[in-house]
C-alpha atoms as a PDB file:
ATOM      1  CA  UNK A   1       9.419  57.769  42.437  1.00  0.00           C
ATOM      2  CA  UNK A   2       8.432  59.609  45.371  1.00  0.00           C
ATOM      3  CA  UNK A   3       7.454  57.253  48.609  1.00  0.00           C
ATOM      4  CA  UNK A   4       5.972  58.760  51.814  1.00  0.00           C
ATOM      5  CA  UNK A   5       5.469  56.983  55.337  1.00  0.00           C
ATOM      6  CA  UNK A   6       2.403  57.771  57.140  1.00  0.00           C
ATOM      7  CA  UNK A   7       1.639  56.674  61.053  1.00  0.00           C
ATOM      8  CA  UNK A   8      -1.721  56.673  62.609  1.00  0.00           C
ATOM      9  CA  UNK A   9      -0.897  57.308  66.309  1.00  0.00           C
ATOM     10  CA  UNK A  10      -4.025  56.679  68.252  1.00  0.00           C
ATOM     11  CA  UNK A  11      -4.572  54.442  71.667  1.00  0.00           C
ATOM     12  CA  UNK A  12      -3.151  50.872  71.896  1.00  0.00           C
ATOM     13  CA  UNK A  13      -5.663  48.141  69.961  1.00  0.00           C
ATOM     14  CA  UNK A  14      -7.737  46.548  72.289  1.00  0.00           C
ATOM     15  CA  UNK A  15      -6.338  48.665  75.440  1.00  0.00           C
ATOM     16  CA  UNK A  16      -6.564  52.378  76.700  1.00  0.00           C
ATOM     17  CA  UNK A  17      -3.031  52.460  76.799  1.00  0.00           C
ATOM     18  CA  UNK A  18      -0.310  54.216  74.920  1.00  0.00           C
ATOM     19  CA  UNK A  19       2.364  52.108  74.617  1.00  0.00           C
ATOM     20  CA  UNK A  20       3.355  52.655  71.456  1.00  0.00           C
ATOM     21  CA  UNK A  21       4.794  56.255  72.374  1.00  0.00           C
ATOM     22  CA  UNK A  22       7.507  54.854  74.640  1.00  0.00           C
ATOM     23  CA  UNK A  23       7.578  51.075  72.633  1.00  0.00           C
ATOM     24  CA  UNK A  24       6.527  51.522  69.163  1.00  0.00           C
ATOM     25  CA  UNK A  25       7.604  54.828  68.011  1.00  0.00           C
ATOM     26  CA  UNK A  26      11.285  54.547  69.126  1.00  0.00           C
ATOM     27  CA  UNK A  27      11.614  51.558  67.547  1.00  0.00           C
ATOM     28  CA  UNK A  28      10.067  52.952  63.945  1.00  0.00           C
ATOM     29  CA  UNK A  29      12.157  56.367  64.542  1.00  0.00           C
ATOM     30  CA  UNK A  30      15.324  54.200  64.710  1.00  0.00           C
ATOM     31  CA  UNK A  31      14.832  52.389  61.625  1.00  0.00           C
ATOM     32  CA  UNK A  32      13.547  55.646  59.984  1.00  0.00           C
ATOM     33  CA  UNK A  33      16.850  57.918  61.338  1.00  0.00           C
ATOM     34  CA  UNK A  34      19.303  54.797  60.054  1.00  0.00           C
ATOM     35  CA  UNK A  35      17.978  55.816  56.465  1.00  0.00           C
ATOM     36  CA  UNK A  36      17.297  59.238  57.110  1.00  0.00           C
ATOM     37  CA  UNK A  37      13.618  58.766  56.062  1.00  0.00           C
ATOM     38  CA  UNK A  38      11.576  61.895  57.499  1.00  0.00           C
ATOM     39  CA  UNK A  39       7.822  60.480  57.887  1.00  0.00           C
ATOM     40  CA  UNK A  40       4.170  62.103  58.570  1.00  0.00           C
ATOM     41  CA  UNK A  41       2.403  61.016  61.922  1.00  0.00           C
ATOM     42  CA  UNK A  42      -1.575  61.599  61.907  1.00  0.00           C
ATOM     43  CA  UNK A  43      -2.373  62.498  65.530  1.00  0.00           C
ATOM     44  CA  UNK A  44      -5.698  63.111  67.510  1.00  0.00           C
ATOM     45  CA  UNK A  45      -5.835  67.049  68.720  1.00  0.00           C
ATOM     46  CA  UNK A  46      -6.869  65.635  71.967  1.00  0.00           C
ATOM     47  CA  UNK A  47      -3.632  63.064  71.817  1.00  0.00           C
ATOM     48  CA  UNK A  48      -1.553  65.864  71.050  1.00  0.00           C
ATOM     49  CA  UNK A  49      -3.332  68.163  73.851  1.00  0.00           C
ATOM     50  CA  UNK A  50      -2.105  65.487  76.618  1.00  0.00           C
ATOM     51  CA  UNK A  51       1.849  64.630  75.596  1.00  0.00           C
ATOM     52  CA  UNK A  52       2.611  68.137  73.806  1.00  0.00           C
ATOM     53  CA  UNK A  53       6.249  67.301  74.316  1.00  0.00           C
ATOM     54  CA  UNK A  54       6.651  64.136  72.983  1.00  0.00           C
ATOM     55  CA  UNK A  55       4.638  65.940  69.715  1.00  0.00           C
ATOM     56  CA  UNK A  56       6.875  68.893  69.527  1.00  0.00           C
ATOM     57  CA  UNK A  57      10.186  66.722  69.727  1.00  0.00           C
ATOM     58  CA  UNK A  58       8.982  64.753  66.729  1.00  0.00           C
ATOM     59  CA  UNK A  59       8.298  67.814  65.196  1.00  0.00           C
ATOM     60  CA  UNK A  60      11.557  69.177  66.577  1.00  0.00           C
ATOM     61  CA  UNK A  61      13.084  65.885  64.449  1.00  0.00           C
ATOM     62  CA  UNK A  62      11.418  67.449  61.432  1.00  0.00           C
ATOM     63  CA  UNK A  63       8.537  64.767  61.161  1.00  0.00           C
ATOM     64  CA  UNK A  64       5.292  65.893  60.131  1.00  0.00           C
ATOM     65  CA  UNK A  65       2.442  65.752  62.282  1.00  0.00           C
ATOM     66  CA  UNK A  66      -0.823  66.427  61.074  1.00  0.00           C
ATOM     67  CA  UNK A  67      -4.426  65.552  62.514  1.00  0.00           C
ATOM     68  CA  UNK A  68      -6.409  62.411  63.091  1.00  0.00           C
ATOM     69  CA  UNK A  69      -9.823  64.200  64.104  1.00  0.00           C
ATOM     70  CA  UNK A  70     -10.234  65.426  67.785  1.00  0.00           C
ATOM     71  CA  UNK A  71     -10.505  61.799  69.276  1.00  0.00           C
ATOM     72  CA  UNK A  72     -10.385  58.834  66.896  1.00  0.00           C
ATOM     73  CA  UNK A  73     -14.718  58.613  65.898  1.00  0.00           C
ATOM     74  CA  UNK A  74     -15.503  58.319  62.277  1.00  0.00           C
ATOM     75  CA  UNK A  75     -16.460  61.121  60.306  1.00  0.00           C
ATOM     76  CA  UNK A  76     -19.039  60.274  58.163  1.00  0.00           C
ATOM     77  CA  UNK A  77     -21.214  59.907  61.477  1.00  0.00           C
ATOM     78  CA  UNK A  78     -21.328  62.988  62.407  1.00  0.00           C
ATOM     79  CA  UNK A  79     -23.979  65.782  61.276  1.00  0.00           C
ATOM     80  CA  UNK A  80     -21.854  68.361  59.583  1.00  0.00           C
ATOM     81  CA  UNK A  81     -22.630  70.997  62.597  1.00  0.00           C
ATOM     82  CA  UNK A  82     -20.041  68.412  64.753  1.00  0.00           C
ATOM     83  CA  UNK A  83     -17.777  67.937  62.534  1.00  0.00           C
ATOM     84  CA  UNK A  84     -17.034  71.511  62.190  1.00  0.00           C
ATOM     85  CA  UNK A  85     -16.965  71.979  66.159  1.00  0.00           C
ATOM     86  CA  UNK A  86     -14.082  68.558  66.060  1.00  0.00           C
ATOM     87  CA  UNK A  87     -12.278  70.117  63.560  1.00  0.00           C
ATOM     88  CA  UNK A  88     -12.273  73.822  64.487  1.00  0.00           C
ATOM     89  CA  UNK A  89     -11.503  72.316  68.414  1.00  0.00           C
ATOM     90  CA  UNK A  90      -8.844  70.131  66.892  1.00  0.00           C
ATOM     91  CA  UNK A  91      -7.371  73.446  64.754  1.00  0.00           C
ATOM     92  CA  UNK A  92      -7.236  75.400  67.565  1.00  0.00           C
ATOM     93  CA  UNK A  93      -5.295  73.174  70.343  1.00  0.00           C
ATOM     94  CA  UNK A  94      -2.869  72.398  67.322  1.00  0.00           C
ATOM     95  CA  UNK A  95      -1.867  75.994  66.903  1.00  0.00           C
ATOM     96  CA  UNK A  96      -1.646  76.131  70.843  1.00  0.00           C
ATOM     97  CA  UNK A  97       0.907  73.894  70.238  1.00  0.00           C
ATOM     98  CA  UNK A  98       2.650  74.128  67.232  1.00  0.00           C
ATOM     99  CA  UNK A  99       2.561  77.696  66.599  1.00  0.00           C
ATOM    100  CA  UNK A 100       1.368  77.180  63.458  1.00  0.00           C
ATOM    101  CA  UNK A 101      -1.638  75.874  61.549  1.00  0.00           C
ATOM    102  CA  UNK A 102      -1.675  72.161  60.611  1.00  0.00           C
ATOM    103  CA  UNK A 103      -1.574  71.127  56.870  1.00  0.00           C
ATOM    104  CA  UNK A 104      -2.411  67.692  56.657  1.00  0.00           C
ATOM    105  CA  UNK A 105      -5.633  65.737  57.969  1.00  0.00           C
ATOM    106  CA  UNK A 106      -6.252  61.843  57.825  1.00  0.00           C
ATOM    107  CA  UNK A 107     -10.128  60.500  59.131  1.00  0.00           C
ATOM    108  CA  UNK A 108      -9.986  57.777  61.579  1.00  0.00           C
ATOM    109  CA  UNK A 109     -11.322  54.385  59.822  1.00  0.00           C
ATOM    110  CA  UNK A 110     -10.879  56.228  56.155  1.00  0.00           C
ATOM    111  CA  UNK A 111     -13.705  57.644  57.141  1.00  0.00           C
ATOM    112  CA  UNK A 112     -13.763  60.920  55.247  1.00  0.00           C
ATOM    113  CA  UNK A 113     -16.463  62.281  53.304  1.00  0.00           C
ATOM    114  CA  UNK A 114     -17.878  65.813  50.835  1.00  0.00           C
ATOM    115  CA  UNK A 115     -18.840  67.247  53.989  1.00  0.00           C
ATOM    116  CA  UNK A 116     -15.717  67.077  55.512  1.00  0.00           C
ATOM    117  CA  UNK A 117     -13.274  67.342  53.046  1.00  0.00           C
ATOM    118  CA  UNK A 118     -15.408  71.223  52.164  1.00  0.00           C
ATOM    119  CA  UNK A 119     -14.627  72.148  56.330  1.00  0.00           C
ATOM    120  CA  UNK A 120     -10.877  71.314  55.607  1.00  0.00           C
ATOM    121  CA  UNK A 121     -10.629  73.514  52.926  1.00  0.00           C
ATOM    122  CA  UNK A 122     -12.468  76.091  54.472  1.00  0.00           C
ATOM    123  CA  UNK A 123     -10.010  75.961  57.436  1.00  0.00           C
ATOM    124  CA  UNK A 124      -6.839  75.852  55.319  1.00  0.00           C
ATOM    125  CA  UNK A 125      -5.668  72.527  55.670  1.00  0.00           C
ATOM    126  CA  UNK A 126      -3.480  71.907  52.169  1.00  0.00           C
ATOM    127  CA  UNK A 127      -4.203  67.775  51.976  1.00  0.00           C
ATOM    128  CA  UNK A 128      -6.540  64.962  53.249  1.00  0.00           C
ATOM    129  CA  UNK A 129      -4.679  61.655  53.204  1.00  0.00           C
ATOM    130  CA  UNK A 130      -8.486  58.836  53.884  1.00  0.00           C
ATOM    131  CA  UNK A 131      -9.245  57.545  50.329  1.00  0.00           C
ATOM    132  CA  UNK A 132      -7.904  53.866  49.501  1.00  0.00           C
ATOM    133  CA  UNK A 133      -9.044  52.862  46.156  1.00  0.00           C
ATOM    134  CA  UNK A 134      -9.345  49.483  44.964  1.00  0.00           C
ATOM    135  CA  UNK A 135      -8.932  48.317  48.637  1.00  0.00           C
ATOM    136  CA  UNK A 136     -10.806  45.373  49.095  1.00  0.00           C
ATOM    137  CA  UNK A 137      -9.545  44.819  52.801  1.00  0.00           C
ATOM    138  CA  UNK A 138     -11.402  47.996  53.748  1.00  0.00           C
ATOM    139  CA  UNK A 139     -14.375  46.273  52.496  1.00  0.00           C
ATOM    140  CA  UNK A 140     -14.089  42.951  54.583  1.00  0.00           C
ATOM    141  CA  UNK A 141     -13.048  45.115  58.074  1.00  0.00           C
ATOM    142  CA  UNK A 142     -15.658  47.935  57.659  1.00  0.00           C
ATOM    143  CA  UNK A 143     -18.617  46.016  56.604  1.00  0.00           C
ATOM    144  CA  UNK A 144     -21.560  47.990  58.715  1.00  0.00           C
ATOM    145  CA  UNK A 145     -19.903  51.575  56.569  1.00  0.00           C
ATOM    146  CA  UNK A 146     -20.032  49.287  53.078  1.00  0.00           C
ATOM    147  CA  UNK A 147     -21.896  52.122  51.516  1.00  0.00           C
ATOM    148  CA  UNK A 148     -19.424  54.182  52.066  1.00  0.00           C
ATOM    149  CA  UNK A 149     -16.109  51.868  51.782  1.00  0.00           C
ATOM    150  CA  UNK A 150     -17.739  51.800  48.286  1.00  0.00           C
ATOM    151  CA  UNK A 151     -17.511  55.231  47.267  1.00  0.00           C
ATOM    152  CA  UNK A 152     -13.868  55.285  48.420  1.00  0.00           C
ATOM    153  CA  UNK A 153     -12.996  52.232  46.566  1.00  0.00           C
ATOM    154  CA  UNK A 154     -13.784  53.712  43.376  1.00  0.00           C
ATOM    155  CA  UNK A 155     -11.475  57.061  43.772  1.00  0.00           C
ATOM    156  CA  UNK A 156      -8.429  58.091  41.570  1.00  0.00           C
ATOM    157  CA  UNK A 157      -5.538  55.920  42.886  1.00  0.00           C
ATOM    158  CA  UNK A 158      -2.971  59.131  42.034  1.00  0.00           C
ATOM    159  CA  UNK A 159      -3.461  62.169  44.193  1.00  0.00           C
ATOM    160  CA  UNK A 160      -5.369  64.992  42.897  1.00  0.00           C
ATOM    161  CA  UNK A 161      -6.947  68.571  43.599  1.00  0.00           C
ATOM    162  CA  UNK A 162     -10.209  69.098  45.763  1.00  0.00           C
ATOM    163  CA  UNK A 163     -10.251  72.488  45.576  1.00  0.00           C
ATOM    164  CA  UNK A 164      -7.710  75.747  45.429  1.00  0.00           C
ATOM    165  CA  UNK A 165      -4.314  74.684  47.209  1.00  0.00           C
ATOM    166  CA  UNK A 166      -6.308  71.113  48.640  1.00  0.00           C
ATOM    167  CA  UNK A 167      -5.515  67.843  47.773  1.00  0.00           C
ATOM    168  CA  UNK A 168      -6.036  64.560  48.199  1.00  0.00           C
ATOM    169  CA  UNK A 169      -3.225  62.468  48.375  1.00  0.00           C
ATOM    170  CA  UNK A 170      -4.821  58.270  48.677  1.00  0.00           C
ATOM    171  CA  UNK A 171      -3.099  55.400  50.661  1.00  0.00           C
ATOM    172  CA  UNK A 172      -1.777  53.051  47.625  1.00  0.00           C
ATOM    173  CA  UNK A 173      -3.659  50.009  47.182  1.00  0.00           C
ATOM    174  CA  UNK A 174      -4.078  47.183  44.329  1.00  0.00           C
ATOM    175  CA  UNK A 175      -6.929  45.114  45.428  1.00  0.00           C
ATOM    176  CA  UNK A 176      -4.271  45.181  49.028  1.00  0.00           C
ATOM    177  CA  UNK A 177      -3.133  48.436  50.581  1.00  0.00           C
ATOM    178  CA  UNK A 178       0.377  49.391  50.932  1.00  0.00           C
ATOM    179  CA  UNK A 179       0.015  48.936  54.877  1.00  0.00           C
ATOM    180  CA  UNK A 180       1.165  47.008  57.728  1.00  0.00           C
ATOM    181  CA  UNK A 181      -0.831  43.533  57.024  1.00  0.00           C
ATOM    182  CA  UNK A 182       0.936  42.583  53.696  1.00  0.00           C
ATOM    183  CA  UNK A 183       4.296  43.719  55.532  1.00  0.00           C
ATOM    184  CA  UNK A 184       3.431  41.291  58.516  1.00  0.00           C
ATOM    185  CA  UNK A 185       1.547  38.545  56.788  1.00  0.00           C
ATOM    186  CA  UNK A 186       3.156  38.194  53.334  1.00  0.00           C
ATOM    187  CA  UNK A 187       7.116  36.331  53.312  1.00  0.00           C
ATOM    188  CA  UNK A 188       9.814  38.450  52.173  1.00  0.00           C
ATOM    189  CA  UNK A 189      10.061  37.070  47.876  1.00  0.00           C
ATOM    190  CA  UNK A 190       6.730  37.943  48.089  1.00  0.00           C
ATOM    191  CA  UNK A 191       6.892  41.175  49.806  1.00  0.00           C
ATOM    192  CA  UNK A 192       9.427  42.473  46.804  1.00  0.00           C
ATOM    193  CA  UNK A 193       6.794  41.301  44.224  1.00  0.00           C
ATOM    194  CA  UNK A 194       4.184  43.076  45.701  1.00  0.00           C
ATOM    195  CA  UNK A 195       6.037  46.142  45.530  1.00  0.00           C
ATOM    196  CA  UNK A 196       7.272  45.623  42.343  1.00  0.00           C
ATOM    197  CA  UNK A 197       3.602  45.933  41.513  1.00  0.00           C
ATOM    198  CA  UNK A 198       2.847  49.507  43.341  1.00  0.00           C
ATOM    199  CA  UNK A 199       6.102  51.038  41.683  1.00  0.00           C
ATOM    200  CA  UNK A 200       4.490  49.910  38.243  1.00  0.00           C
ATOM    201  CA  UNK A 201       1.019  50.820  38.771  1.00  0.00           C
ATOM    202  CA  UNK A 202       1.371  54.196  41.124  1.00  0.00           C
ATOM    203  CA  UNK A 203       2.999  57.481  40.524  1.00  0.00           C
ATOM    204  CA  UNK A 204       3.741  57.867  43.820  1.00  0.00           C
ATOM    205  CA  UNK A 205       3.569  55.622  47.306  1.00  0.00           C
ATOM    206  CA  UNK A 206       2.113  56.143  50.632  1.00  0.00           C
ATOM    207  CA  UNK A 207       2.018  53.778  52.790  1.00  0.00           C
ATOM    208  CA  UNK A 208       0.192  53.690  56.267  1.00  0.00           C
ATOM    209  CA  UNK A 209       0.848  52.087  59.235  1.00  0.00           C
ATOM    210  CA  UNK A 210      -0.698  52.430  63.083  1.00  0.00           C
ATOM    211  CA  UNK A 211       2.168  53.245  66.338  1.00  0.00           C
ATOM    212  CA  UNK A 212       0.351  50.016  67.602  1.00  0.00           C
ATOM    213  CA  UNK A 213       1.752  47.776  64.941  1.00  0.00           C
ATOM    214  CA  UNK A 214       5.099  48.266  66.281  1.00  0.00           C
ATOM    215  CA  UNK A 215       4.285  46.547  69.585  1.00  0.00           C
ATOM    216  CA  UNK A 216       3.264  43.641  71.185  1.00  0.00           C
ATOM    217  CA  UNK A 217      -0.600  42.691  71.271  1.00  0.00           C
ATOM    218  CA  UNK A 218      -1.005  39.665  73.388  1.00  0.00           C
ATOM    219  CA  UNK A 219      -5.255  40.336  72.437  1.00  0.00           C
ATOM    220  CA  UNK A 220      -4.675  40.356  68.976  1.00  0.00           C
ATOM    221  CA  UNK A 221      -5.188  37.286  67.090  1.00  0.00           C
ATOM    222  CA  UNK A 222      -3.090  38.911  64.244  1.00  0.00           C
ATOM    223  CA  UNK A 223      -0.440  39.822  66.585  1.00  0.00           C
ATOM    224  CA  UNK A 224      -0.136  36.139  67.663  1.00  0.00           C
ATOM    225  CA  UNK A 225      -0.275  34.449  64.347  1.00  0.00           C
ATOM    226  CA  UNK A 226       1.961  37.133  62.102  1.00  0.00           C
ATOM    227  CA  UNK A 227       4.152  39.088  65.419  1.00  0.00           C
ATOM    228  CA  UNK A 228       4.933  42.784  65.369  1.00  0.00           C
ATOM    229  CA  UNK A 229       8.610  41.663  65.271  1.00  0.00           C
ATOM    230  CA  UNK A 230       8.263  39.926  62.293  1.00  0.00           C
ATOM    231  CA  UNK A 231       6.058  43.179  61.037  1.00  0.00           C
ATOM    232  CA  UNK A 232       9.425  44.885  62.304  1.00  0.00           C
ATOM    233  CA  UNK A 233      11.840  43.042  60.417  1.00  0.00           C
ATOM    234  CA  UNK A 234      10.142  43.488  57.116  1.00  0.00           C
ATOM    235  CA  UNK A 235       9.261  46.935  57.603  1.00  0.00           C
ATOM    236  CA  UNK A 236      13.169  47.354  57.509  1.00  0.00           C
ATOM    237  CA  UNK A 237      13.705  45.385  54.464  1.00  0.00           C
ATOM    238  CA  UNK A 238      11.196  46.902  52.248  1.00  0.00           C
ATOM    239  CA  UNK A 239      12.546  50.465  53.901  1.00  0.00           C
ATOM    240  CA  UNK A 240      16.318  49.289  52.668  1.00  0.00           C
ATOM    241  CA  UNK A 241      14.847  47.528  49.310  1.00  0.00           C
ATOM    242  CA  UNK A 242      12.946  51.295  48.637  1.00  0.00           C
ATOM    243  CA  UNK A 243      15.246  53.785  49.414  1.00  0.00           C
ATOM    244  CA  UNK A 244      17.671  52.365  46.525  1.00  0.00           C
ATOM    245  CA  UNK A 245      15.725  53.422  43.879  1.00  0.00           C
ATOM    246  CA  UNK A 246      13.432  55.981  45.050  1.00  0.00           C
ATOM    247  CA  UNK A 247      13.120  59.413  47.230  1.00  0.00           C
ATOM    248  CA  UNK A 248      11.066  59.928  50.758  1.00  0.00           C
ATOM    249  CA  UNK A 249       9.367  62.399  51.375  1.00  0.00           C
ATOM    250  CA  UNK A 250       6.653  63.868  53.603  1.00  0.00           C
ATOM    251  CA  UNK A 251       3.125  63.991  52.145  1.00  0.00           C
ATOM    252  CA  UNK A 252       3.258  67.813  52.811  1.00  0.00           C
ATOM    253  CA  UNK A 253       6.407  67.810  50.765  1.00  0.00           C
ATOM    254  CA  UNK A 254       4.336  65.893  47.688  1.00  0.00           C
ATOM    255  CA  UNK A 255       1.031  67.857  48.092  1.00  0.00           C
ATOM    256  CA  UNK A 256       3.524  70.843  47.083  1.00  0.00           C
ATOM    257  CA  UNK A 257       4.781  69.235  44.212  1.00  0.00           C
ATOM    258  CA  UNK A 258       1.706  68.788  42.510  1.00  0.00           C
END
């Protein structure tokens, strides 16, 4: 089985900060070099725009980065004429940067859409990584977008062609996403069982994480009742229990092998 890592790196919760670039990330990027795990890291254009060197050494590591919208706003708000003017802007500071055009795209909040998925084929991105089926979580946190957590609910769980050379590749989920809340909340025997789970009901794995989960969060209730070093500590242990059995690999490396 094929298991890629995916980071949302976006602003500290509850704080205008970034932190987690000079916190967070090191500490992920240690456990991730101990097991030579190469992960993807979904990054606002305008994110990228202000530290271009801390995104180009990551890149330099051969991570992947690939884009989180221009700022972190939900997609499905936007008229379709704005959309197109966050994406193209987000494109083009991207290729500023990188040299190259990006490949992967993940809306902030799973908020992707039709409208937006047709404006990143049109600008050759080669994967969308927003769906998560069968989450109910997504349901209980997004409750004013329930319409559309709906839709998304109900999507193919295995990743699948959009159009010529774009796919979507969905978050795992069964009923709970394969994301940093059953990593912090759940105890370790039960971790493993959950997991057990995903590898019998998935193809493939993705799992998604924020940088800001690898911090502390003294104004997060979540943060005080389940820490981030207890999110840490698991994180390892389901990285060491995985990468016995199974390969990682960057989603750009399994939208190719479809």
């Amino acid at each position: 089985m094929n298991i890629s890592l995916s980071f949302d790196v976006e602003e500290d919760l509850h704080s205008p900060t970034y932190n987690s670039l000079k916190e967070g990330i090191p500490q992920l990027l240690n456990i991730l070099d101990k097991y030579k795990i190469k992960a993807t890291f979904f990054v606002p254009a305008k994110l990228i725009e202000k530290f271009p060197s801390y995104f180009l050494n990551l890149k330099k590591q051969k991570h992947g980065i690939a884009l989180h919208g221009y700022k972190h706003e939900r997609f499905d708000n936007l008229s379709r004429s704005e959309a197109e003017k966050r994406i193209e802007k987000s494109v083009k500071i991207y290729k500023k940067i990188f040299r190259e055009n990006p490949k992967g795209f993940r809306a902030p909040q799973h908020s992707i859409d039709e409208k937006t998925l047709e404006i990143l084929s049109q600008n050759n991105f080669h994967y969308d990584s927003s769906y998560t089926p069968l989450n109910f979580l997504q349901l209980f946190f997004f409750p004013k977008a329930i319409h559309h957590e709906l839709k998304g609910f109900s999507k193919p769980r295995s990743f699948y062609k959009i159009s010529k050379s774009f796919y979507e590749i969905p978050i795992s989920s069964i009923g709970i996403p394969l994301v940093s809340f059953p990593v912090r909340i759940l105890p370790w025997f039960l971790l493993k069982i959950y997991l057990e789970i995903l590898r019998l009901t998935h193809k493939n794995l993705v799992f998604y994480a924020h940088s800001w989960d690898f911090i502390d969060l003294p104004k997060s209730k979540i943060d005080r009742m389940f820490s981030h070093k207890r999110l840490i500590k698991n994180f390892e242990r389901m990285i060491g229990y995985l990468s016995k059995r199974n390969n990682f690999i960057k989603l750009e490396q399994l939208a190719k092998s479809k």
